[in-house]
Protein backbone atom coordinates (compact mmCIF):
# COMPACT_ATOMS: atom_id res chain seq x y z
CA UNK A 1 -78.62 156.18 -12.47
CA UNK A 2 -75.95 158.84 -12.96
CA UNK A 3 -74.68 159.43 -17.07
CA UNK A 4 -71.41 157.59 -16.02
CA UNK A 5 -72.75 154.57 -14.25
CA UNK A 6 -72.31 151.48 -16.53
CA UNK A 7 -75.35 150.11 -18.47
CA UNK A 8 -76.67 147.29 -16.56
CA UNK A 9 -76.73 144.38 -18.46
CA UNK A 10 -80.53 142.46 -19.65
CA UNK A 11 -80.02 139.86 -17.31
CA UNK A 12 -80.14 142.40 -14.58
CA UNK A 13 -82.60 144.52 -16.26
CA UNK A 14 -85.07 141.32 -16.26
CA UNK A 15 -84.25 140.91 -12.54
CA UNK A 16 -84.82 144.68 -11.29
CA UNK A 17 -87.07 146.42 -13.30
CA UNK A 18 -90.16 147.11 -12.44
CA UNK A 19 -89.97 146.82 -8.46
CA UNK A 20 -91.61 149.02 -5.91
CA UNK A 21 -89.46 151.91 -4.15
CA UNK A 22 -86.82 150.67 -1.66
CA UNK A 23 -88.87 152.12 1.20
CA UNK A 24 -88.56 150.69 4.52
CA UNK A 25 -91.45 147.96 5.25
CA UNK A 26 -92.78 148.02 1.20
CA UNK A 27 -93.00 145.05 -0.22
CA UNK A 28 -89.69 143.35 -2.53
CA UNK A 29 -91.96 142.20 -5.33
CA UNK A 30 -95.44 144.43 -6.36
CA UNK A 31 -98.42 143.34 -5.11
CA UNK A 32 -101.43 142.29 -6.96
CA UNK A 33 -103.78 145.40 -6.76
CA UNK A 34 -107.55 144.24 -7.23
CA UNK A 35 -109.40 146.64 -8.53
CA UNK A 36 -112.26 148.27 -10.96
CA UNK A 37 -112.30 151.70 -8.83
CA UNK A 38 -109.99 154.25 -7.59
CA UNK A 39 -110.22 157.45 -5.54
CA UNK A 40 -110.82 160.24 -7.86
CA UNK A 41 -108.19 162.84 -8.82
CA UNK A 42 -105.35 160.71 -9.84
CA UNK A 43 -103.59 158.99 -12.26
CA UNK A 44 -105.53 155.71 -12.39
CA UNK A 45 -109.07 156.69 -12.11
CA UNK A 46 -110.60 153.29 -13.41
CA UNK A 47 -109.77 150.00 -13.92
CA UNK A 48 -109.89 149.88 -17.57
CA UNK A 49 -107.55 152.62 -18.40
CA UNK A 50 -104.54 151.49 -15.75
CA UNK A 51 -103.25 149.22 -12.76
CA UNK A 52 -100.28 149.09 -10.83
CA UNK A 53 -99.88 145.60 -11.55
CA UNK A 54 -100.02 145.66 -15.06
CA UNK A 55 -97.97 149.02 -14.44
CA UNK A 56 -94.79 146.61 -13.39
CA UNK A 57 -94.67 144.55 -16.03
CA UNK A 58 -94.79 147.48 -18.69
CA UNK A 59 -92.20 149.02 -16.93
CA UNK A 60 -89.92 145.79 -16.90
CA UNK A 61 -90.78 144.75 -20.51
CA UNK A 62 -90.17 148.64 -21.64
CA UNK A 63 -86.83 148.37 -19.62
CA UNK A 64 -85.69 145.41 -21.64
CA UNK A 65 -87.06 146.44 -25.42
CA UNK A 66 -85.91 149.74 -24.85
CA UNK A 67 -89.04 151.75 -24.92
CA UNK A 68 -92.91 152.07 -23.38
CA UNK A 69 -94.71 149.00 -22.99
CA UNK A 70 -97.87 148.43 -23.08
CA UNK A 71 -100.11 145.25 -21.73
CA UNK A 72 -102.75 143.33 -23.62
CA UNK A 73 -105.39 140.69 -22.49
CA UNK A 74 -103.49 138.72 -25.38
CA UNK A 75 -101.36 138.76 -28.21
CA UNK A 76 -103.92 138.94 -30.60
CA UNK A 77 -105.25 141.82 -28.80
CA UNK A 78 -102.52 143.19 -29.49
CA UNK A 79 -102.58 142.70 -33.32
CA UNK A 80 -105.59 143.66 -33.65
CA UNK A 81 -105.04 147.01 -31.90
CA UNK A 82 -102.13 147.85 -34.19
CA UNK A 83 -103.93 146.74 -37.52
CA UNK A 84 -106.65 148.93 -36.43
CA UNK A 85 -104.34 151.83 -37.01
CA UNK A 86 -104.59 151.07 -40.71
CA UNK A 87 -106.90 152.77 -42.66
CA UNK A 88 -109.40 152.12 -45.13
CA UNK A 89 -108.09 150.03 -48.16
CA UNK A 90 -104.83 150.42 -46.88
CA UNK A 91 -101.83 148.21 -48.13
CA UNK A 92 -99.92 145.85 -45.56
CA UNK A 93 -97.36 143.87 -46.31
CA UNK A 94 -96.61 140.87 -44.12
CA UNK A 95 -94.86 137.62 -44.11
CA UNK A 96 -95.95 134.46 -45.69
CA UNK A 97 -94.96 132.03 -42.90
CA UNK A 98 -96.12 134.08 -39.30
CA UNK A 99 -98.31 133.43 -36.44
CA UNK A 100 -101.46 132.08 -37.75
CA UNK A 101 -103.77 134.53 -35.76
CA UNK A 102 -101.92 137.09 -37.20
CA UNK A 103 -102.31 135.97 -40.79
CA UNK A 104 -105.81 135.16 -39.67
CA UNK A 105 -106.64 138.87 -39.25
CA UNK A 106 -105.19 140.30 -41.99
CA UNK A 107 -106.98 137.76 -43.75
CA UNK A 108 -110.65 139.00 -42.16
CA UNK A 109 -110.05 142.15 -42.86
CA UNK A 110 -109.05 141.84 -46.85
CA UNK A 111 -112.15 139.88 -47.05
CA UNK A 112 -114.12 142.42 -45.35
CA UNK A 113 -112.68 145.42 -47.59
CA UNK A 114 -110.80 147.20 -44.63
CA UNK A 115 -107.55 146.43 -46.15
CA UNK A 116 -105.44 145.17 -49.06
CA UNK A 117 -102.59 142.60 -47.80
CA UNK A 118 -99.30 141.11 -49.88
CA UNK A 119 -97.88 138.04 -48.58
CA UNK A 120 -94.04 137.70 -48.79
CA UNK A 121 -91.20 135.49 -48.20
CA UNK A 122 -89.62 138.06 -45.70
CA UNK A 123 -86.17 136.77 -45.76
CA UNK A 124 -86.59 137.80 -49.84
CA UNK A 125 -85.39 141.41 -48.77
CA UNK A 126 -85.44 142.41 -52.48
CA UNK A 127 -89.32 140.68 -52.72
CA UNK A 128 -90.69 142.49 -49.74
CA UNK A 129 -89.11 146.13 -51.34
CA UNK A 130 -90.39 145.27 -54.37
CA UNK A 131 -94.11 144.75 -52.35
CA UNK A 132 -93.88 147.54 -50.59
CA UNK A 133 -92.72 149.83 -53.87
CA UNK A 134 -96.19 147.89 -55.76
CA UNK A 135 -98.35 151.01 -55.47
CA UNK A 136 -98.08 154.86 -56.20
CA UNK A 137 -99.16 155.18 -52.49
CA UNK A 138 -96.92 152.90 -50.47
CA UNK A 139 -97.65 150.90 -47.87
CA UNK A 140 -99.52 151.42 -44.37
CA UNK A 141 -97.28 148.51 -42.50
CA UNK A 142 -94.62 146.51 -43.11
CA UNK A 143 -95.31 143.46 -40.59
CA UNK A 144 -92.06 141.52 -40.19
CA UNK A 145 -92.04 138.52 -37.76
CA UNK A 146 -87.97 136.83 -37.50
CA UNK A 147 -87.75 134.11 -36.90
CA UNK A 148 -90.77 133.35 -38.53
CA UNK A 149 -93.11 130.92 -37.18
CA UNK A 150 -92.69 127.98 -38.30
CA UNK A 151 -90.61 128.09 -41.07
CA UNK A 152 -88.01 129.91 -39.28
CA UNK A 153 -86.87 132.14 -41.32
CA UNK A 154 -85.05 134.89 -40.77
CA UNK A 155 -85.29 138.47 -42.27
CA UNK A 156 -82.77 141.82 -42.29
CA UNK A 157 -84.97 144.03 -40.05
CA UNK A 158 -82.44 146.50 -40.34
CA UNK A 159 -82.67 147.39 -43.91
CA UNK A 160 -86.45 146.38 -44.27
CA UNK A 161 -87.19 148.78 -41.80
CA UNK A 162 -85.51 151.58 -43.94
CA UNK A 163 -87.47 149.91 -46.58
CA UNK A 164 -90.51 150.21 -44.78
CA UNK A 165 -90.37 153.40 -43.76
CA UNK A 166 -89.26 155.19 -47.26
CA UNK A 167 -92.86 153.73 -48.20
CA UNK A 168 -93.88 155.49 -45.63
CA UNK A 169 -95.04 152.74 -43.43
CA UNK A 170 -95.30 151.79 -39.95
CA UNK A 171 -92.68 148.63 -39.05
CA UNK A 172 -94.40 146.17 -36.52
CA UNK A 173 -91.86 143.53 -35.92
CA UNK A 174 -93.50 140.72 -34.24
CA UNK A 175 -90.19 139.75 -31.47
CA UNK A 176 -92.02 137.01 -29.92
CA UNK A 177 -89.80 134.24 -30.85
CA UNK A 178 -86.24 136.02 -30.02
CA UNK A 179 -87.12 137.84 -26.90
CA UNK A 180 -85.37 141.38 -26.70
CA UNK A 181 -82.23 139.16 -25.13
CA UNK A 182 -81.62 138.01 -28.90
CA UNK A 183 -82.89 140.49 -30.73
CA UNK A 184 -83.98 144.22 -29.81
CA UNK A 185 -85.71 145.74 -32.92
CA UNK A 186 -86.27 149.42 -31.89
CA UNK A 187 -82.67 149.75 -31.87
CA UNK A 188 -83.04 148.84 -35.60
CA UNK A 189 -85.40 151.16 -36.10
CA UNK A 190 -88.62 150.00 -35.86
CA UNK A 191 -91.83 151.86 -34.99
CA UNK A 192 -93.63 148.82 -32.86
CA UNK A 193 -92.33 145.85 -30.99
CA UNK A 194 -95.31 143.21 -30.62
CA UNK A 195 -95.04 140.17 -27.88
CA UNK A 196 -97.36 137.04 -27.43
CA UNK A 197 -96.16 137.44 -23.63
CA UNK A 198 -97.99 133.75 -23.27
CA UNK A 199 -94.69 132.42 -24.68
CA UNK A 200 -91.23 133.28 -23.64
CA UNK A 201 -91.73 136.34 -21.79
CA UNK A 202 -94.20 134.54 -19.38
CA UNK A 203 -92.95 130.82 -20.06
CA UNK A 204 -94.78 128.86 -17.63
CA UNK A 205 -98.12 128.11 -19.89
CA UNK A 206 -100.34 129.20 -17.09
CA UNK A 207 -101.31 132.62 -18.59
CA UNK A 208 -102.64 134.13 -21.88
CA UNK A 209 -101.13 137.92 -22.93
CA UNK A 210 -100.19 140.18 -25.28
CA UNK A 211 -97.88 143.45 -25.88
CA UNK A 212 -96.78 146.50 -27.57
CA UNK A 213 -93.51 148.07 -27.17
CA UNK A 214 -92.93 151.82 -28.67
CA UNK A 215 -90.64 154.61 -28.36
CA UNK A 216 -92.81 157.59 -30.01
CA UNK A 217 -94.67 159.35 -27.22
CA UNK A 218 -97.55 160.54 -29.73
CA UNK A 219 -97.95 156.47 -30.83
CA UNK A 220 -97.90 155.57 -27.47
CA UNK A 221 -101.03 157.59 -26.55
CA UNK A 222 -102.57 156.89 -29.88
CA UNK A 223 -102.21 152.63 -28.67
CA UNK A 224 -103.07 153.28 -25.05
CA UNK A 225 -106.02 155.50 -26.25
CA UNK A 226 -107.08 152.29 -28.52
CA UNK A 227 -106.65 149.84 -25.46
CA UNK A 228 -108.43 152.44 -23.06
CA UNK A 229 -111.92 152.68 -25.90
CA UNK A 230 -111.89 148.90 -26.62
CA UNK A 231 -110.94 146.82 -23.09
CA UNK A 232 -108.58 145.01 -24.55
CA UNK A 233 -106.54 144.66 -20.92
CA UNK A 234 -104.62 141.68 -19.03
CA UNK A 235 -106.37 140.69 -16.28
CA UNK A 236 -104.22 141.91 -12.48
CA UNK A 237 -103.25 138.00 -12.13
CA UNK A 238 -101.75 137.45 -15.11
CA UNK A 239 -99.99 140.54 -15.68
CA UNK A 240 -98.17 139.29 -11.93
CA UNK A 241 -97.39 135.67 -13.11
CA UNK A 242 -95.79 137.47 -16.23
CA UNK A 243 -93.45 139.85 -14.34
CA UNK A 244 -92.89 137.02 -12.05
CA UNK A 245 -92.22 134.85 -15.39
CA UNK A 246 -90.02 137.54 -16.37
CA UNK A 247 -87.61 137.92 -14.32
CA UNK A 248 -86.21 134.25 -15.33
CA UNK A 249 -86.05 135.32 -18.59
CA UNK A 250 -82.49 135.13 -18.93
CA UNK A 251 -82.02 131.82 -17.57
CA UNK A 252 -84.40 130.09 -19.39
CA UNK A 253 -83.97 131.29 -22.39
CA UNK A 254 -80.03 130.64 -22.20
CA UNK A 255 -80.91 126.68 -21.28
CA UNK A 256 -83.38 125.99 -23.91
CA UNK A 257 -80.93 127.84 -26.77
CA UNK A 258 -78.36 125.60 -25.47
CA UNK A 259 -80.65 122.86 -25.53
CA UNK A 260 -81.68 123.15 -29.09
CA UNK A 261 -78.71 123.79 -30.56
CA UNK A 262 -77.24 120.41 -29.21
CA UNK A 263 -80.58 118.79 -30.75
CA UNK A 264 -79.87 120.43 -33.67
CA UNK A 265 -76.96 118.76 -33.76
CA UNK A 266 -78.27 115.22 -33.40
CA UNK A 267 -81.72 115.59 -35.71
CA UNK A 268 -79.54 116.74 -38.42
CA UNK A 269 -78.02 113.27 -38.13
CA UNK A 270 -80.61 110.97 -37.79
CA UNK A 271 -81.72 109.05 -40.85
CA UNK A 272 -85.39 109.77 -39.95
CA UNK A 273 -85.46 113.16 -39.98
CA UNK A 274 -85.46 114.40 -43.83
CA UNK A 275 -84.10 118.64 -42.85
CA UNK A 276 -83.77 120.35 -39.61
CA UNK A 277 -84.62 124.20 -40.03
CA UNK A 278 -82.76 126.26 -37.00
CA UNK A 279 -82.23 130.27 -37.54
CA UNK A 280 -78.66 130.01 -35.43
CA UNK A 281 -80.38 131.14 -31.84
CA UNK A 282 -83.46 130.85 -29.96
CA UNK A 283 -85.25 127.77 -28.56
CA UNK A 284 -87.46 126.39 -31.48
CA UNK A 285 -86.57 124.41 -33.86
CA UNK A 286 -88.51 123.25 -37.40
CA UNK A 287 -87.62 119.53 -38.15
CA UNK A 288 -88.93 118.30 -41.32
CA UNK A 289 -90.25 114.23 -41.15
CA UNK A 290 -90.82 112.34 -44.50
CA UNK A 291 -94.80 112.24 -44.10
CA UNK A 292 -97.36 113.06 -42.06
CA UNK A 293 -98.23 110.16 -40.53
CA UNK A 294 -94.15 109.63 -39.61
CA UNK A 295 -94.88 113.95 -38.07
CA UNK A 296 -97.80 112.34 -35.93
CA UNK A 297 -96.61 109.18 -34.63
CA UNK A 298 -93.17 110.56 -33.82
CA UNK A 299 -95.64 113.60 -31.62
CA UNK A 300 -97.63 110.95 -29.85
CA UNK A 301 -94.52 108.72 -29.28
CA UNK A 302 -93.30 110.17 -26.36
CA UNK A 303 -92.94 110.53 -22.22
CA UNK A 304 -91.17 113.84 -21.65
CA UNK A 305 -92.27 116.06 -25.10
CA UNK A 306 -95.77 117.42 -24.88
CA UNK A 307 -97.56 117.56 -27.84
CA UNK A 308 -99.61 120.91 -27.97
CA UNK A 309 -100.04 123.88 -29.78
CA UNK A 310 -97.80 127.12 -28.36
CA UNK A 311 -94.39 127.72 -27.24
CA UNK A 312 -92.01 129.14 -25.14
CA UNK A 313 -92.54 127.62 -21.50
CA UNK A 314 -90.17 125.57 -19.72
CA UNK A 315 -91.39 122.34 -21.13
CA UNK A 316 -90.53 121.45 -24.42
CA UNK A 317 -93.57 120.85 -27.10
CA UNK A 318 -93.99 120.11 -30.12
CA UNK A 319 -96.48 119.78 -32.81
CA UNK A 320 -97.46 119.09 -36.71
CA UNK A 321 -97.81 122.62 -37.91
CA UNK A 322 -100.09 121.26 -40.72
CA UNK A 323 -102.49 119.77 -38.61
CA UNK A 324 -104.29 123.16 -38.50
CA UNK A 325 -106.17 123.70 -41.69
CA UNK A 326 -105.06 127.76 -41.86
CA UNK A 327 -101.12 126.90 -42.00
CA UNK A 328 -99.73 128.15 -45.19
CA UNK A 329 -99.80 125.51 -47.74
CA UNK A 330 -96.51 126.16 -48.64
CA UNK A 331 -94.91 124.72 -45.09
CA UNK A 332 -94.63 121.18 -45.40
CA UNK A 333 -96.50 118.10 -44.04
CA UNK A 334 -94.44 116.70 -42.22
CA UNK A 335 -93.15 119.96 -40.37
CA UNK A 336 -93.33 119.56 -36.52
CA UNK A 337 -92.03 122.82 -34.34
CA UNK A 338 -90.18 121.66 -31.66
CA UNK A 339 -90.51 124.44 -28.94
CA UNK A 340 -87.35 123.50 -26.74
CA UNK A 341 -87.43 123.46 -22.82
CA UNK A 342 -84.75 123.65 -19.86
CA UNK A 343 -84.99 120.17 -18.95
CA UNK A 344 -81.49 118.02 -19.12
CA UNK A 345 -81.11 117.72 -23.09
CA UNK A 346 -79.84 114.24 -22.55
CA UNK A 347 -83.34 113.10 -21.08
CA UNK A 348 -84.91 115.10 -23.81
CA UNK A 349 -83.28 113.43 -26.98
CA UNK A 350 -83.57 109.94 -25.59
CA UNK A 351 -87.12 110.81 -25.50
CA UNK A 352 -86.76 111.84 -28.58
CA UNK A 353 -84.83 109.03 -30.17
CA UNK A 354 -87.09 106.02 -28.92
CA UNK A 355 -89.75 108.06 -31.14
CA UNK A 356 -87.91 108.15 -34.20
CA UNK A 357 -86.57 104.55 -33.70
CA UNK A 358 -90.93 103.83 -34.38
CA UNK A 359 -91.13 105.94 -37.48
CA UNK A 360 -91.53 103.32 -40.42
């Protein structure tokens, strides 16, 4: 692309990137390449260290965040790589309210002695400065994750990542619930862009997946050299469902934002539903029930709403976020995350409202 063609826009970006060379007789989408073992003297070399498959999907993901991408067998793969950058008895600062694995970690590794972790409110921008400005020596990583999940909040990545860095730390902003179609935080700054690819990115439940996105060339080899030592990969299959996932990005994620912001609209008025927590954009929404036992009856009340654990896919789900014993005590009982789909938003709120009518 010459200097003075026009930017293309995401939505073609999703659709493009990532394709094999327009040569006559190749194939329109890339193939899945099966294999451990390649002729010596090239690039790839071994199975563990790179794939054209997986190559495609970095390529498309990097396209759209705006850097290098990198592929993980999960998301929490993924964490785990970038925590492992932290070093001993290091601080890191991270939301109170995030993705349970990833407060799971952090958590195994304070009690192990690796590291020291504060918990935050990380829309509090003057709470997570004043965290990060706690100790003579700073900070190792600022972890934001905005929305967070499930509380929804939503944090000023901008200035927290100026924050972040004049502690001299690393900024990992966990982008799984915006997508870089809402939200594109290397542009703001940040050091690491983290995906659960399972979710959006993917969103057709079938495959499990993690990423990295970067900019820095030296981090880049430093994260690649980490995935390379510990075989923390995506297998060839699901790094093809997740391009293929990908390139409907656009689409779903514009009919399930539409979706929930017109169920936003009607929760907020129903007199069984006690607060509705929606950050403006995106597809999941926090509604808060009286009790419990109103959260689980309303999640096994229904035909069209799935109730399970994850999000992102193009069936809506939903779930009691306190039914796992690790959510933070501090999110309510009653809490159910309402991951919104692309089905006809009529169908899904009569589904929804034939529920609520059997709350008590």
């Amino acid at each position: 692309m010459s200097d003075d063609t026009p930017a293309l826009s995401p939505a073609t970006v999703v659709v493009h990137a990532g394709r094999p060379p327009r040569d006559v007789d190749q194939p329109l989408n890339p193939p899945i390449t099966m294999a451990s073992t390649y002729v010596a003297g090239g690039d790839l070399e071994y199975g563990r260290y790179a794939n054209p498959t997986w190559a495609a999907f970095e390529e498309a993901l990097g396209a759209l965040e705006g850097g290098r991408a990198l592929a993980f067998s999960s998301g929490l793969a993924a964490v785990s790589t970038v925590l492992d950058l932290v070093g001993q008895d290091a601080l890191v600062v991270a939301p109170r309210h995030a993705y349970l694995g990833s407060i799971g970690q952090l958590g195994d590794l304070e009690s192990r002695g690796r590291i020291r972790s504060t918990l935050v409110d990380i829309d509090d921008t003057e709470a997570v400065v004043a965290a990060l400005d706690a100790t003579p020596e700073g900070a190792a990583i600022l972890w934001i994750e905005s929305p967070t999940n499930p509380a929804l909040e939503v944090a000023d990545v901008e200035t927290l990542v100026r924050a972040g860095h004049a502690a001299g730390a690393r900024v990992v902003v966990d982008n799984t619930f915006a997508t870089p179609l809402l939200q594109k935080p290397l542009e703001l700054g940040a050091d690491i862009v983290l995906h659960s690819v399972t979710k959006f990115l993917a969103g057709h439940s079938d495959i499990v997946m993690g990423a990295l996105v970067v900019r820095e060339p030296a981090l880049y080899d430093v994260l690649k050299g980490r995935r390379d030592l510990i075989g923390a990969i995506p297998g060839t299959l699901e790094a093809w469902l997740a391009l293929r996932g990908l390139r409907t990005l656009h689409l779903r994620v514009e009919r399930a934002q539409a979706n929930a912001a017109e169920l936003v609209r009607r929760l907020e008025s129903h007199p069984a539903v006690a607060s509705v927590r929606y950050p403006g954009f995106g597809a999941v929404i926090s509604a808060e029930l009286r009790t419990a036992e109103a959260a689980d009856l309303l999640t096994h009340s229904t035909s069209l709403w799935v109730h399970a654990t994850s999000l992102g896919s193009v069936e809506s789900t939903f779930e009691r976020r306190r039914r796992w014993k690790g959510e933070a005590k501090t999110i309510p009982e009653g809490l159910v995350r309402m991951s919104v789909g692309i089905e006809d938003v009529d169908d899904l709120w009569n589904d929804l409202e034939q529920a609520l009518a059997r709350l008590p």
